[in-house]
C-alpha atoms as a PDB file:
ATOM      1  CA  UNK A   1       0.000   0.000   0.000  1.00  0.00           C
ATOM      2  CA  UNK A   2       1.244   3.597  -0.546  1.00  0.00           C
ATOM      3  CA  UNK A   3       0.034   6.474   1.336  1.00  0.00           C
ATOM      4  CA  UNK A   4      -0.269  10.209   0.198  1.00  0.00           C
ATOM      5  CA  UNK A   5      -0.517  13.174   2.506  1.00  0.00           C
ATOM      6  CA  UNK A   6      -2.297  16.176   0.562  1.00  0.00           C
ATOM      7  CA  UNK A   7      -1.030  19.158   3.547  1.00  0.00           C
ATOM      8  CA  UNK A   8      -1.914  22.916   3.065  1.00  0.00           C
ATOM      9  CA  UNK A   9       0.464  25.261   4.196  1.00  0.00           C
ATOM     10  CA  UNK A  10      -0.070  26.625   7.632  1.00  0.00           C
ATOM     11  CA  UNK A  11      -1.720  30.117   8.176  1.00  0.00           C
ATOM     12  CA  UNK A  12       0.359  32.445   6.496  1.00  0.00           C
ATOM     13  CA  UNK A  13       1.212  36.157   7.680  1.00  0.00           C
ATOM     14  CA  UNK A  14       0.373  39.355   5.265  1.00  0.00           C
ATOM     15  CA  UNK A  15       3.155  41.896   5.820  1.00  0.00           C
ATOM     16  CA  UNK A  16       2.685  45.163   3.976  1.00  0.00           C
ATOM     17  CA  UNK A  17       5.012  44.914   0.955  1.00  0.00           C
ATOM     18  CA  UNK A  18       6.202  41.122   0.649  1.00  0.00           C
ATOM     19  CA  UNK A  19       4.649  39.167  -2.664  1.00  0.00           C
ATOM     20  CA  UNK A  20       2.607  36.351  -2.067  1.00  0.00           C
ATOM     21  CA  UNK A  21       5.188  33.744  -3.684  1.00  0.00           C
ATOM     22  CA  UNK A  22       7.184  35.337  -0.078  1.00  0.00           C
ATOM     23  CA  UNK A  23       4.714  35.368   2.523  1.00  0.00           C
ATOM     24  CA  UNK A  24       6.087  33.989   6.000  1.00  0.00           C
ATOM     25  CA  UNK A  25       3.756  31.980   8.222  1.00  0.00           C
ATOM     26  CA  UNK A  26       1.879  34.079  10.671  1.00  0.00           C
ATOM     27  CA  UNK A  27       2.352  33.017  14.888  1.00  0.00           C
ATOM     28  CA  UNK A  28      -0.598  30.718  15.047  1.00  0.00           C
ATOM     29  CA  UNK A  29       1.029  29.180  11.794  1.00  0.00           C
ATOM     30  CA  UNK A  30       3.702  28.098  13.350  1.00  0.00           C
ATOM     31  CA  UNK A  31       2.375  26.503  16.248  1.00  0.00           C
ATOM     32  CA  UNK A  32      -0.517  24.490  13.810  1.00  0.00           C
ATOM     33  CA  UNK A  33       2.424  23.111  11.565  1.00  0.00           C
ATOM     34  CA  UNK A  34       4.390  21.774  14.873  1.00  0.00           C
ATOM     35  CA  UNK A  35       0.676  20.079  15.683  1.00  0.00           C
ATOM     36  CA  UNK A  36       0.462  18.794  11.872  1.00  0.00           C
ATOM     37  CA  UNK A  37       3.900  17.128  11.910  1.00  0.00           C
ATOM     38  CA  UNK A  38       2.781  15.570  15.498  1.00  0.00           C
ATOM     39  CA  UNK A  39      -0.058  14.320  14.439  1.00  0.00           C
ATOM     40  CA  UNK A  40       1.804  12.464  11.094  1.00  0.00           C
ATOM     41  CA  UNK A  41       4.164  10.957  12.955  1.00  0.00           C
ATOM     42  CA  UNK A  42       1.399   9.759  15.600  1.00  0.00           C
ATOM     43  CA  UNK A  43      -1.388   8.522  12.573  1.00  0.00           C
ATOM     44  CA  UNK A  44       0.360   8.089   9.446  1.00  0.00           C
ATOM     45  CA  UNK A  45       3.401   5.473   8.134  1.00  0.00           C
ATOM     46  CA  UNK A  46       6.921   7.252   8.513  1.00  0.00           C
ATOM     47  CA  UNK A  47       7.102   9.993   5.367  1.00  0.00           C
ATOM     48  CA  UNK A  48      10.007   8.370   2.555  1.00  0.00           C
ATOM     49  CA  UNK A  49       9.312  11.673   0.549  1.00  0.00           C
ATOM     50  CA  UNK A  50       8.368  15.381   0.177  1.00  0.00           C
ATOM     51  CA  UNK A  51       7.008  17.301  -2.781  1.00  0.00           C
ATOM     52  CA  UNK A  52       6.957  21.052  -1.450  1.00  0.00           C
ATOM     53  CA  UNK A  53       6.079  23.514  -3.474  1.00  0.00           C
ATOM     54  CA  UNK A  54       8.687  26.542  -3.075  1.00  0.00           C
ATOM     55  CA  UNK A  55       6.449  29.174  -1.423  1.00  0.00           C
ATOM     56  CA  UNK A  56       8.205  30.827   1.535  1.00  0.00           C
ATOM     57  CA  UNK A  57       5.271  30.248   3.653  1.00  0.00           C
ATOM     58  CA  UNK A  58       5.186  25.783   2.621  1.00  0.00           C
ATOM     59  CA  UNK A  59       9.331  25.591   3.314  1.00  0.00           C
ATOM     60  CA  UNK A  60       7.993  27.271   6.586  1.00  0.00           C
ATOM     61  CA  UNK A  61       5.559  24.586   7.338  1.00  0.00           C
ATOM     62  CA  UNK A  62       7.424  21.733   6.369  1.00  0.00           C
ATOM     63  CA  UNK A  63      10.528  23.007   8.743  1.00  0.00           C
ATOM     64  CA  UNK A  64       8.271  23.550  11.659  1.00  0.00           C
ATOM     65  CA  UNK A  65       6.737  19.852  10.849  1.00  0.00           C
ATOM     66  CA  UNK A  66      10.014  18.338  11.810  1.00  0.00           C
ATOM     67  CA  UNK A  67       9.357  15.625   9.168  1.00  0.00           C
ATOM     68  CA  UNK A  68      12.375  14.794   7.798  1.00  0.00           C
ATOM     69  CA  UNK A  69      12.624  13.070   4.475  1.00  0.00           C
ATOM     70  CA  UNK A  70      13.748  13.795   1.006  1.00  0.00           C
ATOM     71  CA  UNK A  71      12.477  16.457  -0.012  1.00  0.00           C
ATOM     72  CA  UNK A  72      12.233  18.270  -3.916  1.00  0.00           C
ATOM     73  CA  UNK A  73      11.303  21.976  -3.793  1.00  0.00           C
ATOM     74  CA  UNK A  74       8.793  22.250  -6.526  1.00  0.00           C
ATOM     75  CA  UNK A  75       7.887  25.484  -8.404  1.00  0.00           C
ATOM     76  CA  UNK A  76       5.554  23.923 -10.205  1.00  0.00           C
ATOM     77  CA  UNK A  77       3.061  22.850  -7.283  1.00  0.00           C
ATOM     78  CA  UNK A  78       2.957  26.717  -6.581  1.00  0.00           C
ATOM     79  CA  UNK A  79      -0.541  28.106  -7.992  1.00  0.00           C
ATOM     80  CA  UNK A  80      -0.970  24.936  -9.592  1.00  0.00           C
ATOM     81  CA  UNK A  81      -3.999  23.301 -11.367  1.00  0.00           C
ATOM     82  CA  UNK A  82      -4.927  20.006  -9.825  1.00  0.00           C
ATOM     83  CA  UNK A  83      -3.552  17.944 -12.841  1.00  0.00           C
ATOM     84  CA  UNK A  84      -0.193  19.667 -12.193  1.00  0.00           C
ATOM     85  CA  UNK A  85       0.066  18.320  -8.838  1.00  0.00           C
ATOM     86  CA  UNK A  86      -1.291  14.822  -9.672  1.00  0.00           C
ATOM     87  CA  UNK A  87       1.587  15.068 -12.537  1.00  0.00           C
ATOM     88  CA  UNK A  88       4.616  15.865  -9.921  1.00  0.00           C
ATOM     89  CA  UNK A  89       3.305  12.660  -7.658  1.00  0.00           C
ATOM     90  CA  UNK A  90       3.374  10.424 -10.961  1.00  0.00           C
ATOM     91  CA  UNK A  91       6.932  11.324 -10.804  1.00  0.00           C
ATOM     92  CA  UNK A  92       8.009  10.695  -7.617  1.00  0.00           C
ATOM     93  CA  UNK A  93       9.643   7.621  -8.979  1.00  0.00           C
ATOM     94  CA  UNK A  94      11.610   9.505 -11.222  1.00  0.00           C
ATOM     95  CA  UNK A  95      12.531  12.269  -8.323  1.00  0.00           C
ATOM     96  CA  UNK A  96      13.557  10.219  -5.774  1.00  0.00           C
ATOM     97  CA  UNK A  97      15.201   7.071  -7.044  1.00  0.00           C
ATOM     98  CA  UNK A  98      12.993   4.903  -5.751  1.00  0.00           C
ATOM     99  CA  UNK A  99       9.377   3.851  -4.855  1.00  0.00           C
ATOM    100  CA  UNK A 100       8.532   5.456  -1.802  1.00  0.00           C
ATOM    101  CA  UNK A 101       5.880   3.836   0.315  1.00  0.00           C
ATOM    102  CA  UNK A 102       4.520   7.454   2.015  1.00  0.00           C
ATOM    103  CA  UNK A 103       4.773  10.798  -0.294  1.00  0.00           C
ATOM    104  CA  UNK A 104       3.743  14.136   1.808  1.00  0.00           C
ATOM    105  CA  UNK A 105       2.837  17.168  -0.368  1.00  0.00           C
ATOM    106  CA  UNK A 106       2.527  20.204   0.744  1.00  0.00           C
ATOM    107  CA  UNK A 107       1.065  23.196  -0.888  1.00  0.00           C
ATOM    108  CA  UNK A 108      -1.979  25.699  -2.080  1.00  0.00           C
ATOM    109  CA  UNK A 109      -5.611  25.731  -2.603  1.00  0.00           C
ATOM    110  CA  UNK A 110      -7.764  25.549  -4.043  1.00  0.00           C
ATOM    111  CA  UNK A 111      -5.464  22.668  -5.438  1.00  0.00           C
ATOM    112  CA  UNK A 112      -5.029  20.721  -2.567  1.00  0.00           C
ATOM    113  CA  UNK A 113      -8.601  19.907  -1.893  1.00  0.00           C
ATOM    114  CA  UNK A 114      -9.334  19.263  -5.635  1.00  0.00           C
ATOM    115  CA  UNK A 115      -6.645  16.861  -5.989  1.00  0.00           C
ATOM    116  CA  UNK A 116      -7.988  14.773  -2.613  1.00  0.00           C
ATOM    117  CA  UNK A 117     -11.406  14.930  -4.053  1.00  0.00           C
ATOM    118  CA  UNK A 118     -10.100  13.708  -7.608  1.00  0.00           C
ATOM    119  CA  UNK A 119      -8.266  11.266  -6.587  1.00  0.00           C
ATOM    120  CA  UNK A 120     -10.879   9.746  -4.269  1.00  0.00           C
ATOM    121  CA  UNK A 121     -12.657   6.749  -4.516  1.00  0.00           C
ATOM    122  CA  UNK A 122     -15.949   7.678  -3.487  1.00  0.00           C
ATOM    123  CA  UNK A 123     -16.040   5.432  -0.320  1.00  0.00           C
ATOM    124  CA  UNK A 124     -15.162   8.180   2.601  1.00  0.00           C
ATOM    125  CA  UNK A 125     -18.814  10.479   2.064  1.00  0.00           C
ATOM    126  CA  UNK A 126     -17.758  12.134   5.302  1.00  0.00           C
ATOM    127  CA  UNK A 127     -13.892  13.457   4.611  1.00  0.00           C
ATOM    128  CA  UNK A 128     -14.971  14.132   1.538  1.00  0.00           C
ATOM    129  CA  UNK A 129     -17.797  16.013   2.652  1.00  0.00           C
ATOM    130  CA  UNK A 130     -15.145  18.236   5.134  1.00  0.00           C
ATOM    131  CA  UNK A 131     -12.869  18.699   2.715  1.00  0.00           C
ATOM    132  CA  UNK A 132     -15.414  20.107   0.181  1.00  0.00           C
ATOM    133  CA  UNK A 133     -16.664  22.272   2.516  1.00  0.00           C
ATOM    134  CA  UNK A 134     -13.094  23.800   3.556  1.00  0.00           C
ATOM    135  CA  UNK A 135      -9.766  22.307   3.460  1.00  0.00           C
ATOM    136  CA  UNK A 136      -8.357  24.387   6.088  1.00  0.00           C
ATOM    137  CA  UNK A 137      -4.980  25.716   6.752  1.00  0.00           C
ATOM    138  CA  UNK A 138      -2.511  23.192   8.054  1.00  0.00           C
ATOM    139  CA  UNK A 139      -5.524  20.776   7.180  1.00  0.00           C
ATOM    140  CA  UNK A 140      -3.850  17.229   6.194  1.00  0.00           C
ATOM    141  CA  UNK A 141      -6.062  14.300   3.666  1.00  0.00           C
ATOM    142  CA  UNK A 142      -4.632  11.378   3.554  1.00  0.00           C
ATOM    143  CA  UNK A 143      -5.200   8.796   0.810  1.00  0.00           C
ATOM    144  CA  UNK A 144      -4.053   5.115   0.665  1.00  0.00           C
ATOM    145  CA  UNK A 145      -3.839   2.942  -3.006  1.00  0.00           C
ATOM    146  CA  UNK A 146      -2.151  -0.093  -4.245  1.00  0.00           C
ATOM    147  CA  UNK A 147      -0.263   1.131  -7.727  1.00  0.00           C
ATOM    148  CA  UNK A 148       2.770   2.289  -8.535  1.00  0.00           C
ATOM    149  CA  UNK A 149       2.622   6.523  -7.984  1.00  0.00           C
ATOM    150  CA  UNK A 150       2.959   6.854 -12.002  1.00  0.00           C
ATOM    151  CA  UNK A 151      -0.465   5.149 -11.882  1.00  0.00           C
ATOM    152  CA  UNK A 152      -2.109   7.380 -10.106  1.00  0.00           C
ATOM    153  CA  UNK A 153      -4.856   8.748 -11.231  1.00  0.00           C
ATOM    154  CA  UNK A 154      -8.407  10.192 -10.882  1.00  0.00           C
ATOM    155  CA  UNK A 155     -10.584   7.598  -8.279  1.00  0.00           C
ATOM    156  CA  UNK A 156      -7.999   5.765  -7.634  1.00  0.00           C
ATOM    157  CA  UNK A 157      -7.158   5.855  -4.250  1.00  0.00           C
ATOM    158  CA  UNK A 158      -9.316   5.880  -1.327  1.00  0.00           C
ATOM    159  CA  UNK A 159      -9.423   9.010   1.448  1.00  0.00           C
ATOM    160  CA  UNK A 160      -8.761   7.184   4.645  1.00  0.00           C
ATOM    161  CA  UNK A 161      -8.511  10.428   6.846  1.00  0.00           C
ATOM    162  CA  UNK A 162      -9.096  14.484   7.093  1.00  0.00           C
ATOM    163  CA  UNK A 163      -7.331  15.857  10.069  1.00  0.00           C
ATOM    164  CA  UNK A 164      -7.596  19.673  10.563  1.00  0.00           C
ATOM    165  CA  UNK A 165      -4.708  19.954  13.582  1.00  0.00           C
ATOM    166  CA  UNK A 166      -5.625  23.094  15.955  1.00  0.00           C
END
């Protein structure tokens, strides 16, 4: 089985004068990643690999997760459509040398919850539910499947678990 964990980035600070692309994370950001990485270590299997995309305020959120793995900074998974995402976790493979059991991403929406959604098999009505409603910030889906990550694809993995850490 592999596991994917779909993570937005923490709550991120507005300062007067910094681009979006450089936002830092705000206080309460900080302290909701820490609780994220806790609760990954506590309710998921051990991360092999990262895809972050390379947004000030997701290298922020990943850091304060403590997870460490091998991570790619991704530009691409930055205001990304959902089939760009999906696309950087069909390479994995390719990224990473190897077939990692447990791929974290962490990024944006509205593309996070859209790619949970898509990928979902239709048998979780109730995460799905929350996560159509709001996929909050520091909010974590994850999805278990049986393929290789370059099969991947649209309802083909099921959403075992929505965990908004606060």
């Amino acid at each position: 089985m592999r596991t994917l964990l779909l993570m937005r980035h923490a709550k991120s600070d507005y300062p007067d004068g910094v681009g979006d692309h450089e936002r830092p994370l705000a206080q309460r950001g900080i302290r909701e990643a820490a609780l994220a990485g806790d609760w990954i270590r506590a309710n998921a299997p051990a991360v092999d690999a990262v895809l972050c995309s390379t947004a000030t305020r997701t290298r922020q959120t990943l850091a304060r997760t403590g997870i460490d793995a091998a991570t790619e900074y991704v530009e691409a998974i930055y205001d990304a459509t959902p089939g760009t995402v999906i696309g950087q976790i069909n390479d994995v493979v390719s990224r990473f040398g190897g077939e990692p059991d447990t791929v974290l991403v962490v990024g944006h929406e509205p593309a996070m919850s859209s790619v949970a959604l898509g990928l979902d098999d239709g048998t979780n009505l109730a995460a799905a539910e929350q996560i159509s409603q709001k996929f909050p910030t520091s909010a974590i889906a994850v999805l278990r499947f049986d393929k290789p990550w370059a099969e991947l694809a649209l309802g083909g993995a099921q959403l075992v678990d929505f965990h908004v850490p606060r």
